[in-house]
PDB file of N, CA and C in Angstrom:
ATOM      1  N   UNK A   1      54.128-217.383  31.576  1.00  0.00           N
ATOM      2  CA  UNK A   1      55.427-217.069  32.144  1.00  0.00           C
ATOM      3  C   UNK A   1      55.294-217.034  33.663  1.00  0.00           C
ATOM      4  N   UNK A   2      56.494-217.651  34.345  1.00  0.00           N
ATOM      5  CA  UNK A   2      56.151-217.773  35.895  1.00  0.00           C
ATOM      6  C   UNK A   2      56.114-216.822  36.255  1.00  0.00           C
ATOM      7  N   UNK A   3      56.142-216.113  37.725  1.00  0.00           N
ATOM      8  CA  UNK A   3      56.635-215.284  38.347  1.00  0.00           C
ATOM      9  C   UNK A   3      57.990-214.959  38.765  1.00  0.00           C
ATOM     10  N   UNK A   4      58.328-214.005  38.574  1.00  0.00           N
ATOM     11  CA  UNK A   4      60.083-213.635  38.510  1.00  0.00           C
ATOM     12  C   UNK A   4      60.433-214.112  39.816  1.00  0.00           C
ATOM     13  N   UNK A   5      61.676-214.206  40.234  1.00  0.00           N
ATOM     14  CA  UNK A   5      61.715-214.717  41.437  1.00  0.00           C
ATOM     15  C   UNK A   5      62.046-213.576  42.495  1.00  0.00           C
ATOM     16  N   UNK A   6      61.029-214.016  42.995  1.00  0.00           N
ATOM     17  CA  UNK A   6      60.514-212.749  44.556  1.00  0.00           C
ATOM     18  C   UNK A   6      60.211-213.824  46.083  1.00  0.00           C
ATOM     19  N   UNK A   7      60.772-213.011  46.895  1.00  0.00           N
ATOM     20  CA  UNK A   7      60.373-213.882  48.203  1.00  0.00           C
ATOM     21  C   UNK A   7      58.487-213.217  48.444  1.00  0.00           C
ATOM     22  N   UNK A   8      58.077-211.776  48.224  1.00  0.00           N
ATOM     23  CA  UNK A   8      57.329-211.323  48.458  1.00  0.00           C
ATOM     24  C   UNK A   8      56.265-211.332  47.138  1.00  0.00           C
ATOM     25  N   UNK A   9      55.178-212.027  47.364  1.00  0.00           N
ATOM     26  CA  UNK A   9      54.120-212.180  46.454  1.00  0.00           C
ATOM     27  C   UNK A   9      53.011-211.026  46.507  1.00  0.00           C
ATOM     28  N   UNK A  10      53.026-210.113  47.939  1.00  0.00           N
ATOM     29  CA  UNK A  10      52.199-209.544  47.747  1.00  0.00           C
ATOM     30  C   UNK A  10      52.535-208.036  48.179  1.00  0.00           C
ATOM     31  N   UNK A  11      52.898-207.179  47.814  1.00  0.00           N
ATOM     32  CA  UNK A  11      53.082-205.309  48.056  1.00  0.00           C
ATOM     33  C   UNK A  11      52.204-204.633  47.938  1.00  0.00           C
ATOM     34  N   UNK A  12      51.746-204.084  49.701  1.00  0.00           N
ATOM     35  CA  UNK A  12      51.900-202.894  49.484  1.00  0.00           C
ATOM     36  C   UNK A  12      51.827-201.514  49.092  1.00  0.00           C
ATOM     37  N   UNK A  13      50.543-200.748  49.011  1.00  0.00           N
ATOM     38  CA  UNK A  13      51.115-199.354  48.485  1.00  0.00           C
ATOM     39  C   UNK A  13      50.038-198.565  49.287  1.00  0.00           C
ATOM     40  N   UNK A  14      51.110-197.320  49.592  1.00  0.00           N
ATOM     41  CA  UNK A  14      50.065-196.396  50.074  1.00  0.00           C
ATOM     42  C   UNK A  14      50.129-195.047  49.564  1.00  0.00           C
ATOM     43  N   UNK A  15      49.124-194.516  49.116  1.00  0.00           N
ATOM     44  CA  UNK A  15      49.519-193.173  48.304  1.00  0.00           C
ATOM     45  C   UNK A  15      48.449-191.928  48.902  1.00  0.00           C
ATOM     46  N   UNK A  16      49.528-191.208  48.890  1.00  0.00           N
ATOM     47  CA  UNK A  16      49.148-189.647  49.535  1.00  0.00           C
ATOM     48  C   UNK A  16      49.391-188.521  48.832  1.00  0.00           C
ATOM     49  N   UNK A  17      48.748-187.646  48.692  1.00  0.00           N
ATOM     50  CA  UNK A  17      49.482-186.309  48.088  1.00  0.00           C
ATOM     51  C   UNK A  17      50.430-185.234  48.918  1.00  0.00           C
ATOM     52  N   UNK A  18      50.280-185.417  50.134  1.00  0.00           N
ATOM     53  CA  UNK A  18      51.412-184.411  50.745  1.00  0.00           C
ATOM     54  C   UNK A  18      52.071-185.686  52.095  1.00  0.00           C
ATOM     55  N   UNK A  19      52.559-187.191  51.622  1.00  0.00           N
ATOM     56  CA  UNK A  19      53.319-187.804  52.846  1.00  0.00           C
ATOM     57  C   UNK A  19      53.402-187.146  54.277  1.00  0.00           C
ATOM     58  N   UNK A  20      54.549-186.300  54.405  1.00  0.00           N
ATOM     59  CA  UNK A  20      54.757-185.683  55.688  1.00  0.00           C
ATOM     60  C   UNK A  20      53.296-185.176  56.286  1.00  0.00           C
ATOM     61  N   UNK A  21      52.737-184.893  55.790  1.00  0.00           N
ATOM     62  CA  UNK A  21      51.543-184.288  56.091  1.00  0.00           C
ATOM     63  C   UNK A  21      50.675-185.414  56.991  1.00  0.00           C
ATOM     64  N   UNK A  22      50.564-187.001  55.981  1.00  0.00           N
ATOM     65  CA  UNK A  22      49.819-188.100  56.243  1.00  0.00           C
ATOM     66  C   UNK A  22      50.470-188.847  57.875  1.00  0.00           C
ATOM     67  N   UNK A  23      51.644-188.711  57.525  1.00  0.00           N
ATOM     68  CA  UNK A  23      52.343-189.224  58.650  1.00  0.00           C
ATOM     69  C   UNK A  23      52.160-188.554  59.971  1.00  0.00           C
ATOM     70  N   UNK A  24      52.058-187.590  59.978  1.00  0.00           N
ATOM     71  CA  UNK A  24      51.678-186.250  61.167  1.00  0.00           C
ATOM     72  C   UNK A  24      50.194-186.295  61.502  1.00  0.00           C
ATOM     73  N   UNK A  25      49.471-186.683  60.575  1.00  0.00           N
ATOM     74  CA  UNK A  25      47.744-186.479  60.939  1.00  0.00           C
ATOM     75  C   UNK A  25      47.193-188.526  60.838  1.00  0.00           C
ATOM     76  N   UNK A  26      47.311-188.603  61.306  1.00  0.00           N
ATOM     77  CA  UNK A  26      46.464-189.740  60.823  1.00  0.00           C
ATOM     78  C   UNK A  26      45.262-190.303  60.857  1.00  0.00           C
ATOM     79  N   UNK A  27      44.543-190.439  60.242  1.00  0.00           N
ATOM     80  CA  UNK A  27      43.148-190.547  60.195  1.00  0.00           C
ATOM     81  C   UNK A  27      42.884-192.295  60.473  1.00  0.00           C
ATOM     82  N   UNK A  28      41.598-192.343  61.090  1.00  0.00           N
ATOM     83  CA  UNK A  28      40.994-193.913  61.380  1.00  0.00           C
ATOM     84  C   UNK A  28      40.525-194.404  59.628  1.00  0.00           C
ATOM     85  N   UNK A  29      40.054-195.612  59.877  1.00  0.00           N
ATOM     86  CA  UNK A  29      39.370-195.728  58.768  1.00  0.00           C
ATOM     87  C   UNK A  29      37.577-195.384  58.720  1.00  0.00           C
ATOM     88  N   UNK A  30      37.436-195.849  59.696  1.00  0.00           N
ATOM     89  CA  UNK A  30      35.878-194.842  60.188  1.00  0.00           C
ATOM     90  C   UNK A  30      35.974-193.560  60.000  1.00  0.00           C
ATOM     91  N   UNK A  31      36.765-192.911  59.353  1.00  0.00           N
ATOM     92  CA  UNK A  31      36.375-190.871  59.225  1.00  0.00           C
ATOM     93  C   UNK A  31      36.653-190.935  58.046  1.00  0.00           C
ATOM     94  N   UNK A  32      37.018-191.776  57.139  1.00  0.00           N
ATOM     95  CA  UNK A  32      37.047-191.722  55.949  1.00  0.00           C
ATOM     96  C   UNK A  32      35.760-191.722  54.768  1.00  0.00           C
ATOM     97  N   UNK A  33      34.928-191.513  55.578  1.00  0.00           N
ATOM     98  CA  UNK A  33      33.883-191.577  53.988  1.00  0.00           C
ATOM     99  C   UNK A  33      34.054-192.784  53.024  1.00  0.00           C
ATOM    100  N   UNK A  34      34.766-194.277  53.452  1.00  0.00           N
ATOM    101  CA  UNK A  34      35.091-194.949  52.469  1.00  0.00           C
ATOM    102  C   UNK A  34      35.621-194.718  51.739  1.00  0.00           C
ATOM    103  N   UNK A  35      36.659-193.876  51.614  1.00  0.00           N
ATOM    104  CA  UNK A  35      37.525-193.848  50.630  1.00  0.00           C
ATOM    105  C   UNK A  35      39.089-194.302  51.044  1.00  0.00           C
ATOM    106  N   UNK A  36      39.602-194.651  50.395  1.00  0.00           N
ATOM    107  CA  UNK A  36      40.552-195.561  50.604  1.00  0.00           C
ATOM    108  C   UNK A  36      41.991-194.713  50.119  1.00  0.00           C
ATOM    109  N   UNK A  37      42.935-195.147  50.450  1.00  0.00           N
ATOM    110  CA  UNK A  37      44.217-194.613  49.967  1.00  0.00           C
ATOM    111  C   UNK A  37      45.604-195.656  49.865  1.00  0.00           C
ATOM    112  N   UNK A  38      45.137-196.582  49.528  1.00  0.00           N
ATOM    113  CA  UNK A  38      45.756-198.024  49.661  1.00  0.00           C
ATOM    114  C   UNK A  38      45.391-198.919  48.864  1.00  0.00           C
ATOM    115  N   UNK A  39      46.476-199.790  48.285  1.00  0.00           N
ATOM    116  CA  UNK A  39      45.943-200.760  47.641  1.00  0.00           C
ATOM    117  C   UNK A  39      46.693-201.783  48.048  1.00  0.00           C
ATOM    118  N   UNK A  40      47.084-202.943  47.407  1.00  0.00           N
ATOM    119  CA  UNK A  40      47.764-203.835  47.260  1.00  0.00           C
ATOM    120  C   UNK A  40      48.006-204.987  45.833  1.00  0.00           C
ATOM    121  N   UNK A  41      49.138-204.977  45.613  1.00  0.00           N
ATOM    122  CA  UNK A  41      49.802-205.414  44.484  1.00  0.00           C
ATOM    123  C   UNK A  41      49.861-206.729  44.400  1.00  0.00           C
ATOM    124  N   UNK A  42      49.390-207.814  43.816  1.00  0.00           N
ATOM    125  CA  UNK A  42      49.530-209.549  44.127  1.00  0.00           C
ATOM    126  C   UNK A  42      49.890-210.020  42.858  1.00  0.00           C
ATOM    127  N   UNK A  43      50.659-210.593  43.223  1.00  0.00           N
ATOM    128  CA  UNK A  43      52.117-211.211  42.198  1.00  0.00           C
ATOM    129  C   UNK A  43      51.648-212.824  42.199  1.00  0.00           C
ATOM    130  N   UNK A  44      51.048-213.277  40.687  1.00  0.00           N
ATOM    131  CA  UNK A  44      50.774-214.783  40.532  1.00  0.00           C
ATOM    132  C   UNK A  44      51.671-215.234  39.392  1.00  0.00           C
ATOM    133  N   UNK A  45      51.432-216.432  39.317  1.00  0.00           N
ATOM    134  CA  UNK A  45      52.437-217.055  37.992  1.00  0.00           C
ATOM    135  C   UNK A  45      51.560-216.301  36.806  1.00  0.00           C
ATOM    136  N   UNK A  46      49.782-216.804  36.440  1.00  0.00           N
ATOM    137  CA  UNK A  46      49.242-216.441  35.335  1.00  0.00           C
ATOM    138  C   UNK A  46      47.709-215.910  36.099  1.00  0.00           C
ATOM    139  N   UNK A  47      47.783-214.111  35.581  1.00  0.00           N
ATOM    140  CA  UNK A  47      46.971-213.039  36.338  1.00  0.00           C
ATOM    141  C   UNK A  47      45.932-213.426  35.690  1.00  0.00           C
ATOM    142  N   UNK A  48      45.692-213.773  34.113  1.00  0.00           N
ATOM    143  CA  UNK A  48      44.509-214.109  33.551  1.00  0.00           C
ATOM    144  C   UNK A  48      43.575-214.883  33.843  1.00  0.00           C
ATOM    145  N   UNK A  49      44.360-216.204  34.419  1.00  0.00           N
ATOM    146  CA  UNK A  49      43.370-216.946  35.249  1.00  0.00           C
ATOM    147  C   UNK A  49      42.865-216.928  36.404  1.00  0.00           C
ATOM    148  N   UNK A  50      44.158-216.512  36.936  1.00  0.00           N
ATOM    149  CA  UNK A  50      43.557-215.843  38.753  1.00  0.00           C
ATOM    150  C   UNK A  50      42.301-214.472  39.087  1.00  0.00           C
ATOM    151  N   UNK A  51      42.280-213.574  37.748  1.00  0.00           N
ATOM    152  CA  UNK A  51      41.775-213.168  37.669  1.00  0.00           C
ATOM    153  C   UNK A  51      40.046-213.489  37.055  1.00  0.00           C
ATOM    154  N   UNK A  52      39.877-214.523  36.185  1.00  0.00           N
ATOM    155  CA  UNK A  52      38.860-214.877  35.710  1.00  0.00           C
ATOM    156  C   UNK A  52      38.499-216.167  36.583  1.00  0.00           C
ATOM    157  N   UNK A  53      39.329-216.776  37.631  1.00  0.00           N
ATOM    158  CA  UNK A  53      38.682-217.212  38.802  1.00  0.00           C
ATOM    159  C   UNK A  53      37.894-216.313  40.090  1.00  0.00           C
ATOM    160  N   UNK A  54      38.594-215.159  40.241  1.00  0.00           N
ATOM    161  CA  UNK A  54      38.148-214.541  41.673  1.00  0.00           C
ATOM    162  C   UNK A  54      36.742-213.777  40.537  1.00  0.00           C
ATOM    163  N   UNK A  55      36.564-213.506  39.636  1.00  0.00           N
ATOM    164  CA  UNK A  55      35.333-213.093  38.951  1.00  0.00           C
ATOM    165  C   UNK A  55      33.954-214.258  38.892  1.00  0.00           C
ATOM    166  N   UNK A  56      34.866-215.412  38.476  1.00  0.00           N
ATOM    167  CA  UNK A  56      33.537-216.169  38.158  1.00  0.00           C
ATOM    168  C   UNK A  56      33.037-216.867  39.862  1.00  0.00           C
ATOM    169  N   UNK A  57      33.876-216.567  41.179  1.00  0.00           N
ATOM    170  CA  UNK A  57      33.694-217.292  42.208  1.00  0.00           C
ATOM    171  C   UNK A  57      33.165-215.716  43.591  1.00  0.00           C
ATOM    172  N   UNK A  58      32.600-214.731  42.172  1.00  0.00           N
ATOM    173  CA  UNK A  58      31.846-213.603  42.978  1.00  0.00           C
ATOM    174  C   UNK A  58      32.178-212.710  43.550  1.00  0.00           C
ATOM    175  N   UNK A  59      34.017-212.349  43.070  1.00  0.00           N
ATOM    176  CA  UNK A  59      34.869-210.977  43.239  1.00  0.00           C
ATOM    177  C   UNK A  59      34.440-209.940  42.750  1.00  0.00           C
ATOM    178  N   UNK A  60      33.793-208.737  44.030  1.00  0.00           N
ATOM    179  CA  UNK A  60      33.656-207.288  43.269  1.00  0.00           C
ATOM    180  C   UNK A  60      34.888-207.053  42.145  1.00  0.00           C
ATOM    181  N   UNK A  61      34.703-206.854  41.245  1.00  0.00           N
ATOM    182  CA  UNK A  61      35.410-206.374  40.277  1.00  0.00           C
ATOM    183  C   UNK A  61      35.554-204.945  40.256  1.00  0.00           C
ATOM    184  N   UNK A  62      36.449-203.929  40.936  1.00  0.00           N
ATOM    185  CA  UNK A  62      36.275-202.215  41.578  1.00  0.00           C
ATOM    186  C   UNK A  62      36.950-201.752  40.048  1.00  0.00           C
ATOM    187  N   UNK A  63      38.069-202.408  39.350  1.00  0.00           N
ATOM    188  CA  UNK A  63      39.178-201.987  38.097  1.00  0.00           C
ATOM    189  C   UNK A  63      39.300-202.900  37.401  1.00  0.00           C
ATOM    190  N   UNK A  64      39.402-203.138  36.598  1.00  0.00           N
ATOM    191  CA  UNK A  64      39.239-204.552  35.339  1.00  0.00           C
ATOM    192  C   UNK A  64      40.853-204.485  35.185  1.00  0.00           C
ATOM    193  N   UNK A  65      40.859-205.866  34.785  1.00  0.00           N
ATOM    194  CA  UNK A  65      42.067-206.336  34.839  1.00  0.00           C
ATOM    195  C   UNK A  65      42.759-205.680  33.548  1.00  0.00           C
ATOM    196  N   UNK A  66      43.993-205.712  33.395  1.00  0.00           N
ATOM    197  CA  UNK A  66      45.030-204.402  32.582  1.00  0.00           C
ATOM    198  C   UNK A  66      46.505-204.967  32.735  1.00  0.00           C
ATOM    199  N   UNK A  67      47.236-205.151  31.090  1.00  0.00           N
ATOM    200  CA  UNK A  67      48.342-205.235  31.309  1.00  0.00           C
ATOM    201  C   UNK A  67      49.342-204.231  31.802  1.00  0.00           C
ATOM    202  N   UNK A  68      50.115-203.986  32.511  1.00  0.00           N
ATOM    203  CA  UNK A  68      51.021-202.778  32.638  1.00  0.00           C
ATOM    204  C   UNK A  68      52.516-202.990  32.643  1.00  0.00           C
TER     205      UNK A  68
END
């Protein structure tokens, strides 16, 4: 099945537990200990293959792929 029709293929997300808080303090990415608070969402026609390409062509794999 294609992709629904979107101008934007790729979103986006940033998640915090207290926002106002994040917005007021902001931290570098150097003071982070590597930890991250961000991801991003990528919108293909078929995830199965895009996904069992970026694996077999030596993509850390951090979350295994998942329908939702």
């Amino acid at each position: 099945m294609p992709a629904k029709d979107t101008v934007a293929t790729v979103i986006t997300c940033l998640r915090y537990r207290d926002a106002p808080a994040a917005i007021e303090l902001m931290t570098h990415p150097d003071q982070t200990s590597g930890r991250e608070t961000q991801s991003a969402y990528v919108i293909v026609d078929d995830g199965d293959t895009t996904y069992a390409s970026a694996k077999n062509n030596g993509a850390e794999i951090v979350m295994d792929i998942k329908d939702e």
